[in-house]
C-alpha atoms as a PDB file:
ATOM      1  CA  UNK A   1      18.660 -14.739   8.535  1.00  0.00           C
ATOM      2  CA  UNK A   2      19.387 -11.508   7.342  1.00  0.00           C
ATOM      3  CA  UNK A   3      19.959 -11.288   3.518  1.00  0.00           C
ATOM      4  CA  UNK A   4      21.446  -7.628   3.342  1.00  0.00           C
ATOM      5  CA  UNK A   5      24.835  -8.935   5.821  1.00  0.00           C
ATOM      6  CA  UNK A   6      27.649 -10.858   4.496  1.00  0.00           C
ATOM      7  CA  UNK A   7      28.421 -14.306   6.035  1.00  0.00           C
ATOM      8  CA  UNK A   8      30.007 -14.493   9.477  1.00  0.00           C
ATOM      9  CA  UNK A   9      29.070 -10.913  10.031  1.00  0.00           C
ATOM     10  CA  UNK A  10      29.552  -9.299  13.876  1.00  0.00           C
ATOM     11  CA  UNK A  11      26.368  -8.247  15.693  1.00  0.00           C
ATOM     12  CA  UNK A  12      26.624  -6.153  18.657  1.00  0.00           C
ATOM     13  CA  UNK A  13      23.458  -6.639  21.470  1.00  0.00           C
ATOM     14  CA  UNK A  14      23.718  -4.093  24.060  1.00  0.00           C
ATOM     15  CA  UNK A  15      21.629  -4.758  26.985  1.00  0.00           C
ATOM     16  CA  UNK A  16      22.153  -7.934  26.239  1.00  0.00           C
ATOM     17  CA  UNK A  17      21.552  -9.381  30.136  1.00  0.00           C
ATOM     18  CA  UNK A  18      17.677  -8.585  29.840  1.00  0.00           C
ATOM     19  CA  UNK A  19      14.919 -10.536  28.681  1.00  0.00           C
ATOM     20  CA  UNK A  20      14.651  -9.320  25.360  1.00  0.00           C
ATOM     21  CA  UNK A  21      18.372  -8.693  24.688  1.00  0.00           C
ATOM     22  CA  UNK A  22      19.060 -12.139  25.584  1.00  0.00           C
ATOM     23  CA  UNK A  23      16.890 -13.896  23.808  1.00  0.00           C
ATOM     24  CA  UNK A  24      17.944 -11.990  20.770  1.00  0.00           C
ATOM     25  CA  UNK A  25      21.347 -13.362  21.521  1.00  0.00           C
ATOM     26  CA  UNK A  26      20.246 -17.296  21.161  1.00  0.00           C
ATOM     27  CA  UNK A  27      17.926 -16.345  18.183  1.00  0.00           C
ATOM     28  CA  UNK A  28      21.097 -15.241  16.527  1.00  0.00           C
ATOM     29  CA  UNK A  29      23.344 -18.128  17.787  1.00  0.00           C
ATOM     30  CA  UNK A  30      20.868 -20.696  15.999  1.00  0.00           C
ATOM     31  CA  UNK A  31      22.282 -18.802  12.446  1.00  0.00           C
ATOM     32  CA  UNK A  32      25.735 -19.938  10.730  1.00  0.00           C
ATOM     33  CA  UNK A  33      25.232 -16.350   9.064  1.00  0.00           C
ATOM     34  CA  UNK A  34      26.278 -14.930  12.692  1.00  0.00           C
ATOM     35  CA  UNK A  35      29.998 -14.743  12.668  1.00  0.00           C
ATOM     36  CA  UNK A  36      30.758 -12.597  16.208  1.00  0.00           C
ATOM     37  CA  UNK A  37      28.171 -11.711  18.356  1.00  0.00           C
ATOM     38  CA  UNK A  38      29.208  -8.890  20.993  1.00  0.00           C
ATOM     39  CA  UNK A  39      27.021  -8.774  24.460  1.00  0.00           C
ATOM     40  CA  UNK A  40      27.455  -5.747  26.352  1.00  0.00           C
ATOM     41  CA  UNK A  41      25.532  -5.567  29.697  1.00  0.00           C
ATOM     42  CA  UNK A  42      25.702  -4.364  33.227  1.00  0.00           C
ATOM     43  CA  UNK A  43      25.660  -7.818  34.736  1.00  0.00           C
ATOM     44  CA  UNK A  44      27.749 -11.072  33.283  1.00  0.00           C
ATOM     45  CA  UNK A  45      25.985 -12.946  30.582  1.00  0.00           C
ATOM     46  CA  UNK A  46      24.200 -16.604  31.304  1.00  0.00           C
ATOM     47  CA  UNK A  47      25.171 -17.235  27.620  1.00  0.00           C
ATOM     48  CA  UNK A  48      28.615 -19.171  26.977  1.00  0.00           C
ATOM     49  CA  UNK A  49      29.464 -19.754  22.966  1.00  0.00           C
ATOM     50  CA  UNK A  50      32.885 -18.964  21.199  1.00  0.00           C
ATOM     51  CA  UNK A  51      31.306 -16.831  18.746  1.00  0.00           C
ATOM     52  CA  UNK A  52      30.221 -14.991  21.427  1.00  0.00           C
ATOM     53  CA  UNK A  53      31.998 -12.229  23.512  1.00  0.00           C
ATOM     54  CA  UNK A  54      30.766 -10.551  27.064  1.00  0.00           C
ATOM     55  CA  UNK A  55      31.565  -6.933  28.048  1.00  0.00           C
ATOM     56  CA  UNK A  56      29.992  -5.810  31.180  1.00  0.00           C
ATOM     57  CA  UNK A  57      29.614  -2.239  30.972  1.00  0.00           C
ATOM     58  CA  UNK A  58      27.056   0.772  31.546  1.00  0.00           C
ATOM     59  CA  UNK A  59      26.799   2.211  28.344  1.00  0.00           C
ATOM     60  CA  UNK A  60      24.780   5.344  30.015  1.00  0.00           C
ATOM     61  CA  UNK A  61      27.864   6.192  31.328  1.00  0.00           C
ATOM     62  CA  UNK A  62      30.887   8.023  29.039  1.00  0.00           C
ATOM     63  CA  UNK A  63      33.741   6.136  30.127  1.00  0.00           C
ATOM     64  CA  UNK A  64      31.879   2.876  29.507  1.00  0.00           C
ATOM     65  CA  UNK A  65      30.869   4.049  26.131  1.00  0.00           C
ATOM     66  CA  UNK A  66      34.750   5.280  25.189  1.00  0.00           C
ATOM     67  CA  UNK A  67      35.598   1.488  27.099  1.00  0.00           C
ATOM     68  CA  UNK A  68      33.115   0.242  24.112  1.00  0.00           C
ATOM     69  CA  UNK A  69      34.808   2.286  21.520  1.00  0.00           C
ATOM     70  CA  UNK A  70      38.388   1.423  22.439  1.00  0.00           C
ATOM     71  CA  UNK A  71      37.377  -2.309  22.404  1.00  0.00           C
ATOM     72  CA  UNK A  72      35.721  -2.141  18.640  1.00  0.00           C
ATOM     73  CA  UNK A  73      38.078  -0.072  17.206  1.00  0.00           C
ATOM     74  CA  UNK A  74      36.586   1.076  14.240  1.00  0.00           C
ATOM     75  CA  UNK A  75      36.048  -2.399  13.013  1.00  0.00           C
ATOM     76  CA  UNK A  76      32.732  -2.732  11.440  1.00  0.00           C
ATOM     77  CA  UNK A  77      29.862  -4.036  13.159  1.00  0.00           C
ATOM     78  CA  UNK A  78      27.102  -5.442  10.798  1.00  0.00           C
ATOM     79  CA  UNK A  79      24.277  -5.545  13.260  1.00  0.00           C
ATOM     80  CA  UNK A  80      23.755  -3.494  16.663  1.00  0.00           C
ATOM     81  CA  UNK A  81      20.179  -4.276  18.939  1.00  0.00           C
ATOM     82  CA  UNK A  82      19.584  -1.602  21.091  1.00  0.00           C
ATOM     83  CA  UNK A  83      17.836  -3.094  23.828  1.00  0.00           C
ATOM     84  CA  UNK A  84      18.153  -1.006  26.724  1.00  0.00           C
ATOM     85  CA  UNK A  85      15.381   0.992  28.367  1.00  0.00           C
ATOM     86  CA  UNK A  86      13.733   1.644  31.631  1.00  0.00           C
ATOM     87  CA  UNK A  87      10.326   2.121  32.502  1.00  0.00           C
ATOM     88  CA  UNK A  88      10.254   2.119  36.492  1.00  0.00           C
ATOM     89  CA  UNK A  89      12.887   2.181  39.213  1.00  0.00           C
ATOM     90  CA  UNK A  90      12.553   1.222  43.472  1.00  0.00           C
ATOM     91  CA  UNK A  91      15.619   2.805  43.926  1.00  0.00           C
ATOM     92  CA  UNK A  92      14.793   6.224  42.717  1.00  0.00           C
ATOM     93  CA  UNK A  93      11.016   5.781  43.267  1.00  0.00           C
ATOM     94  CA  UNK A  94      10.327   6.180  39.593  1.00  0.00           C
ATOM     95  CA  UNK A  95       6.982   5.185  38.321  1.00  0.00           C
ATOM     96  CA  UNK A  96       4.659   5.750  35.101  1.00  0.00           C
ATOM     97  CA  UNK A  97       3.156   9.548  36.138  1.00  0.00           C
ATOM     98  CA  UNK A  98      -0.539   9.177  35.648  1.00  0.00           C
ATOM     99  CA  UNK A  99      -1.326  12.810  36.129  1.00  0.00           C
ATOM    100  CA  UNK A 100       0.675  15.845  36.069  1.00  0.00           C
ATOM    101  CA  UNK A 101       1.029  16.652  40.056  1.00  0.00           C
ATOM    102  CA  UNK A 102       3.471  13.500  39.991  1.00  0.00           C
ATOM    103  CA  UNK A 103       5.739  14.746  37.608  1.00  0.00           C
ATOM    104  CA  UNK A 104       9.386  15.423  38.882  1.00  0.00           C
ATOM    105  CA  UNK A 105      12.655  16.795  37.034  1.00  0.00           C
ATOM    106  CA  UNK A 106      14.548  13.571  38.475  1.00  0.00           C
ATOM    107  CA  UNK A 107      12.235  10.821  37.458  1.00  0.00           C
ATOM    108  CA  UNK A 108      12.232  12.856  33.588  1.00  0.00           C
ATOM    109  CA  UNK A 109      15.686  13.424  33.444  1.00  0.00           C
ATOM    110  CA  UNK A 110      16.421   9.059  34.780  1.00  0.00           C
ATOM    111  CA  UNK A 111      13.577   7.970  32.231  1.00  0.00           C
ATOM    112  CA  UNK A 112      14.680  10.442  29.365  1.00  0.00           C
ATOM    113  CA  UNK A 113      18.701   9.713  29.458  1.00  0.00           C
ATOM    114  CA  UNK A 114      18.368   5.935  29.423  1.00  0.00           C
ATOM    115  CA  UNK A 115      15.573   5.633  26.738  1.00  0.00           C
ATOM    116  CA  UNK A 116      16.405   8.760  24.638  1.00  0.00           C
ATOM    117  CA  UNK A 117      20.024  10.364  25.405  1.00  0.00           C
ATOM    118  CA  UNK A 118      22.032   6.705  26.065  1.00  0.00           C
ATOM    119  CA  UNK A 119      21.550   4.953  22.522  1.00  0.00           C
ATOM    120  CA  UNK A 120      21.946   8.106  20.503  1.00  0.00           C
ATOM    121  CA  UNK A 121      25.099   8.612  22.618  1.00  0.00           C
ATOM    122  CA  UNK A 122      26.336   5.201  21.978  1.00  0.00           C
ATOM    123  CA  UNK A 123      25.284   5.608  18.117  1.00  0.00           C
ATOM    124  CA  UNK A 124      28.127   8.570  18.122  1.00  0.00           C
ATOM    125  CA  UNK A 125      30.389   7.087  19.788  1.00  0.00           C
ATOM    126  CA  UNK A 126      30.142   4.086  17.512  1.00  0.00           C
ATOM    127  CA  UNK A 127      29.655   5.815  14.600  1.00  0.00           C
ATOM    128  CA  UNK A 128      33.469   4.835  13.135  1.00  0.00           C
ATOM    129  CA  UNK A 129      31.911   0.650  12.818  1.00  0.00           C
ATOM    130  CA  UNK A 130      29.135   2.345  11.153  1.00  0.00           C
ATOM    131  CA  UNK A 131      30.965   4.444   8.379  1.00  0.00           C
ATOM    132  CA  UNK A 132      31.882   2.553   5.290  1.00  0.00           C
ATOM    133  CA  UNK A 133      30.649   0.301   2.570  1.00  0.00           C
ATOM    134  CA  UNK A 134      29.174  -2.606   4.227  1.00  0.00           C
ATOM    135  CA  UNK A 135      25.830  -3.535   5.444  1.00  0.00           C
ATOM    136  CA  UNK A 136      25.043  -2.285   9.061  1.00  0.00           C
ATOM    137  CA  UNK A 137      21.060  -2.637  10.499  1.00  0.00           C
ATOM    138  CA  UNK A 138      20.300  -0.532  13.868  1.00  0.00           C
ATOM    139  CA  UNK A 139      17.956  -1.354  15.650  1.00  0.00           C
ATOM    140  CA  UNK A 140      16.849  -0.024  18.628  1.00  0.00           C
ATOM    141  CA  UNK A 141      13.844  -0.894  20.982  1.00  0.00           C
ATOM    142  CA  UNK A 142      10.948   1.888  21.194  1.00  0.00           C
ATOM    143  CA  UNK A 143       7.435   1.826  22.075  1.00  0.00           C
ATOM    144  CA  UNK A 144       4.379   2.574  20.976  1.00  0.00           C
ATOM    145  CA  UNK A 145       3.175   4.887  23.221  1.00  0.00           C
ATOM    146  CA  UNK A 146       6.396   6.725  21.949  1.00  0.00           C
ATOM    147  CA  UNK A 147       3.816   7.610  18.710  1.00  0.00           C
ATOM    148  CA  UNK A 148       2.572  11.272  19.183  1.00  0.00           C
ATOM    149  CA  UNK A 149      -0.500  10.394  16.531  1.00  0.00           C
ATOM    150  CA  UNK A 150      -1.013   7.260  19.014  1.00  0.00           C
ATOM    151  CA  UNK A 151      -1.221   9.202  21.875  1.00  0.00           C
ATOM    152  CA  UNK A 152      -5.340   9.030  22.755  1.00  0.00           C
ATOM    153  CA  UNK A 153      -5.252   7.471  26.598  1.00  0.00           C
ATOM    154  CA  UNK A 154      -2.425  10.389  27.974  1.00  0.00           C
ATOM    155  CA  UNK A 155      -0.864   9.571  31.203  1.00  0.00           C
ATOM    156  CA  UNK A 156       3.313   7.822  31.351  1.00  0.00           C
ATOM    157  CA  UNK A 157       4.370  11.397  30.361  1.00  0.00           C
ATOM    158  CA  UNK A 158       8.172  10.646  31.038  1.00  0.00           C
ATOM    159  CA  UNK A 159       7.910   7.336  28.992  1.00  0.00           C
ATOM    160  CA  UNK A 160       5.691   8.433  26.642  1.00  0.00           C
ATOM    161  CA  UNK A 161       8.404  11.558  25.633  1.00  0.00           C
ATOM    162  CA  UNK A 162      11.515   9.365  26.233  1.00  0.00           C
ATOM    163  CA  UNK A 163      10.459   7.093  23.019  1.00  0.00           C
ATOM    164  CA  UNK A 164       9.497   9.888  21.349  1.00  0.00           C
ATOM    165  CA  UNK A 165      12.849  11.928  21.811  1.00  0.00           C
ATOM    166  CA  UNK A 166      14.540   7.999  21.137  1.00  0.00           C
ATOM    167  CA  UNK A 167      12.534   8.366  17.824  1.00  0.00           C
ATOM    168  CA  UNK A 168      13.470  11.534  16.848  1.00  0.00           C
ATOM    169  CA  UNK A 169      17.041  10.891  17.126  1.00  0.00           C
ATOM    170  CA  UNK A 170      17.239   7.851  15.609  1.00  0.00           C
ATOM    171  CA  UNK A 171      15.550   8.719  12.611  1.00  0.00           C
ATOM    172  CA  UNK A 172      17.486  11.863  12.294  1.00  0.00           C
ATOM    173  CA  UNK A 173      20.847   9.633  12.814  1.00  0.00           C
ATOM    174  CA  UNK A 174      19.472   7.488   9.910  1.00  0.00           C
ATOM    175  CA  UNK A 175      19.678  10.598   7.358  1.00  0.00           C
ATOM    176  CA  UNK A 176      23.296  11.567   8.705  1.00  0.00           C
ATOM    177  CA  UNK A 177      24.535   7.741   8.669  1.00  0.00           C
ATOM    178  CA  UNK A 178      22.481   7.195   4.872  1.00  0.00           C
ATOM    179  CA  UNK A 179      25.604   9.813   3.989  1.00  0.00           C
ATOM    180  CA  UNK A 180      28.166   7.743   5.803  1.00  0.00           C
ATOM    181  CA  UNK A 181      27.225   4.996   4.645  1.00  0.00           C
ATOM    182  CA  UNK A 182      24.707   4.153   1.612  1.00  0.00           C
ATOM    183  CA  UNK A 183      23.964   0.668   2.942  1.00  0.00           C
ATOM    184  CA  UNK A 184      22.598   1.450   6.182  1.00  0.00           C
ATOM    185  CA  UNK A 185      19.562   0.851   7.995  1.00  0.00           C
ATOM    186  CA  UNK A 186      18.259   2.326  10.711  1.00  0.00           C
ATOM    187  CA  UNK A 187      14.997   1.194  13.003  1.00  0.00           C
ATOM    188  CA  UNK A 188      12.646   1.819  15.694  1.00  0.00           C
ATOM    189  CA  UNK A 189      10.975  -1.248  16.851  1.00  0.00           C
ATOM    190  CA  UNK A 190       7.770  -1.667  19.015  1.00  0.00           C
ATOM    191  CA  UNK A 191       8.352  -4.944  20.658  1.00  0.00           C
ATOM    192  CA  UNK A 192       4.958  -5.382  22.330  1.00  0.00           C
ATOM    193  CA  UNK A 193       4.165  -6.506  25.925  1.00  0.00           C
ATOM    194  CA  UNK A 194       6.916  -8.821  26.726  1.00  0.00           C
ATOM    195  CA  UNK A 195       7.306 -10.718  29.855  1.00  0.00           C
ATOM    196  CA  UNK A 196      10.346  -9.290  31.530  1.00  0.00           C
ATOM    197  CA  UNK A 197      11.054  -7.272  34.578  1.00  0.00           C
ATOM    198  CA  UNK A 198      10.458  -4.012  32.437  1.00  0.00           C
ATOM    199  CA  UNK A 199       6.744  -4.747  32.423  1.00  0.00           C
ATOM    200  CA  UNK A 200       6.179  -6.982  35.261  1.00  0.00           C
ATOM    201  CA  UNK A 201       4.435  -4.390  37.752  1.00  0.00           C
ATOM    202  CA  UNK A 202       1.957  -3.704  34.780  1.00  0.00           C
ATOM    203  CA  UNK A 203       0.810  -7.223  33.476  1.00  0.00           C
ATOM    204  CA  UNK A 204      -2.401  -7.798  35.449  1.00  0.00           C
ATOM    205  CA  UNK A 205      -4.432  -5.997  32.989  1.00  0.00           C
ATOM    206  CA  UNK A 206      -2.675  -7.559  30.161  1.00  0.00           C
ATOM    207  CA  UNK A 207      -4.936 -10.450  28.106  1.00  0.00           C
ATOM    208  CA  UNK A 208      -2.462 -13.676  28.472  1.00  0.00           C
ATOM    209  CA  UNK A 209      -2.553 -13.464  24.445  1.00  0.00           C
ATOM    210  CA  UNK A 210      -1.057 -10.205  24.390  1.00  0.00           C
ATOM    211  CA  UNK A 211       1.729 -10.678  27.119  1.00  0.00           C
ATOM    212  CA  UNK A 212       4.233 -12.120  24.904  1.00  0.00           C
ATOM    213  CA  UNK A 213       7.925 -14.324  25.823  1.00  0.00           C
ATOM    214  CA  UNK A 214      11.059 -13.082  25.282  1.00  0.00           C
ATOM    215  CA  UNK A 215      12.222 -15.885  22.750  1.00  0.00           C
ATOM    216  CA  UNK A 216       8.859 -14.973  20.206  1.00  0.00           C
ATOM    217  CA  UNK A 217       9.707 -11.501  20.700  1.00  0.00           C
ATOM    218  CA  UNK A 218      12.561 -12.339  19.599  1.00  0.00           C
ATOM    219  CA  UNK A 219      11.819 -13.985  16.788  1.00  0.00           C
ATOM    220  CA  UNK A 220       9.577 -11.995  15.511  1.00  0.00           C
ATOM    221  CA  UNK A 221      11.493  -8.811  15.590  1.00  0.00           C
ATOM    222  CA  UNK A 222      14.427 -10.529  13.678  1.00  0.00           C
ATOM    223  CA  UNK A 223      11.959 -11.499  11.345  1.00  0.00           C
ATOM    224  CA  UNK A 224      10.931  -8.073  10.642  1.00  0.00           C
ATOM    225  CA  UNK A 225      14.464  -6.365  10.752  1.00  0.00           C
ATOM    226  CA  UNK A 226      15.003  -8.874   8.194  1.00  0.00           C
ATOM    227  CA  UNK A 227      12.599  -7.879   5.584  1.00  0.00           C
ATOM    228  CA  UNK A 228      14.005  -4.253   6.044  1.00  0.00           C
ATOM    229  CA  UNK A 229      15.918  -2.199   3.318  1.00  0.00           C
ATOM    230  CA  UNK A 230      18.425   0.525   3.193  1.00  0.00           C
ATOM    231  CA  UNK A 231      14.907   2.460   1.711  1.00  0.00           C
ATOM    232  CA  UNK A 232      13.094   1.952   5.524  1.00  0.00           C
ATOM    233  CA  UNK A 233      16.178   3.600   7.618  1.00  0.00           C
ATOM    234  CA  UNK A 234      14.291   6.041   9.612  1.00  0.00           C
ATOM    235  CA  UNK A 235      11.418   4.019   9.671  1.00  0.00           C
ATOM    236  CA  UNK A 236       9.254   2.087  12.999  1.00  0.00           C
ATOM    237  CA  UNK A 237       8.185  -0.856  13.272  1.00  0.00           C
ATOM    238  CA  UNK A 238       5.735  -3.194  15.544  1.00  0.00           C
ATOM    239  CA  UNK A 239       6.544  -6.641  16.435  1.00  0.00           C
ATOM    240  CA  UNK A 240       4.390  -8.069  13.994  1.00  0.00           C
ATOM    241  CA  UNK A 241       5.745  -6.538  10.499  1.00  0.00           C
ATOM    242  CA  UNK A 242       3.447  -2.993  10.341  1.00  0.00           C
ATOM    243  CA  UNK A 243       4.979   0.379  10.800  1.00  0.00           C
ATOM    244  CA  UNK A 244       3.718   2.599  13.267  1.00  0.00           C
ATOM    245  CA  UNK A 245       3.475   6.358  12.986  1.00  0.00           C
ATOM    246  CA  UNK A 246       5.286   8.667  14.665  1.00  0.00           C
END
């Protein structure tokens, strides 16, 4: 599957209890490549393999992250998907802000430390699987409208800024961790309109060709992490193989 990791090499799928995250997981099951797959989620995983291990933890909280840590122990991890991310909330009333007058500091500040602040956080407490000589890819799940030069339609301001600020950090983790570690790779991925709960309030207007499953998701961001070099870290990528700009 992925020809820059060694055989039976450990993957790490946080978020993993979502509809991207998991599908990821049986993508990666279906490869003898995959030695140890780690699933960390809030809720217990519907997926039962021995190469695969559950962890049900927050990761946007600190003593879940340091739980993480103290559970990997500097060993290396090979592959981490990022697939975490929020985009609306009942509970806290959070919705896509259409026009300025419905911005509020809590509904920025939810959308901004789960998208932006929670993976880069996770990224440095990790960082000691990352160091080295061997392979590692990152990848973590963006979105388009996270593209500044995309930006023509406005409107989703907290979204919109929370995949920017997820950009930004990531690629400037990629230059740090490209000194850590020569092999890395580090990537933003645009996963399309997928069919999950993440995008379910906002389908109607979606063309059924362009509302995509979780399993070709899936697939098709594998495929593209897997024609990837240590020469793209810092780079983003759509679903279907072109890069976007920032």
């Amino acid at each position: 599957m992925f020809h820059l990791l060694p055989h039976h090499y450990t993957a790490l799928v946080v978020g993993a209890s979502g509809g991207i995250g998991a599908a990821i997981i049986k993508q990666l099951l279906t490869s003898s490549q995959v030695g140890h797959i780690i699933a960390v989620s809030r809720q217990p995983s519907q997926i039962n393999n021995p190469r695969l291990t559950h962890l049900v933890l927050d990761v946007s909280q600190e003593q879940d992250r340091q739980a993480l840590q103290k559970e990997l122990a500097a060993r290396p991890v090979h592959f981490l998907f990022n697939a975490i991310g929020i985009l609306h909330d009942e509970t806290t009333q959070l919705i896509p802000e259409k026009r300025l007058d419905q911005l509020s500091f809590e509904n920025l500040a939810q959308t901004m430390n789960i998208n932006a602040f929670t993976p880069i956080l996770l990224l440095a407490a990790l960082q000691d699987s990352f160091k080295g000589s061997h392979p590692t890819i990152i990848a973590s799940l963006s979105a388009r409208v996270g593209s500044i030069e995309d930006n023509r339609l406005g409107g989703w301001y907290s979204y919109r800024a929370s995949k920017a600020a997820h950009n930004m950090l990531l690629k400037t983790a990629s230059i740090e961790l490209k000194r850590l570690n020569k092999q890395s790779v580090v990537l933003c991925l645009h996963p399309g309109t997928t069919d999950t709960s993440l995008s379910k309030p906002f389908q109607a207007r979606v063309p059924d060709e362009k509302l995509f499953t979780s399993s070709f998701v899936a697939e098709q961001l594998l495929a593209v992490i897997a024609q990837r070099t240590p020469a793209d870290s810092g780079s983003f990528w759509d679903w279907n193989g072109q890069p976007i700009d920032w």
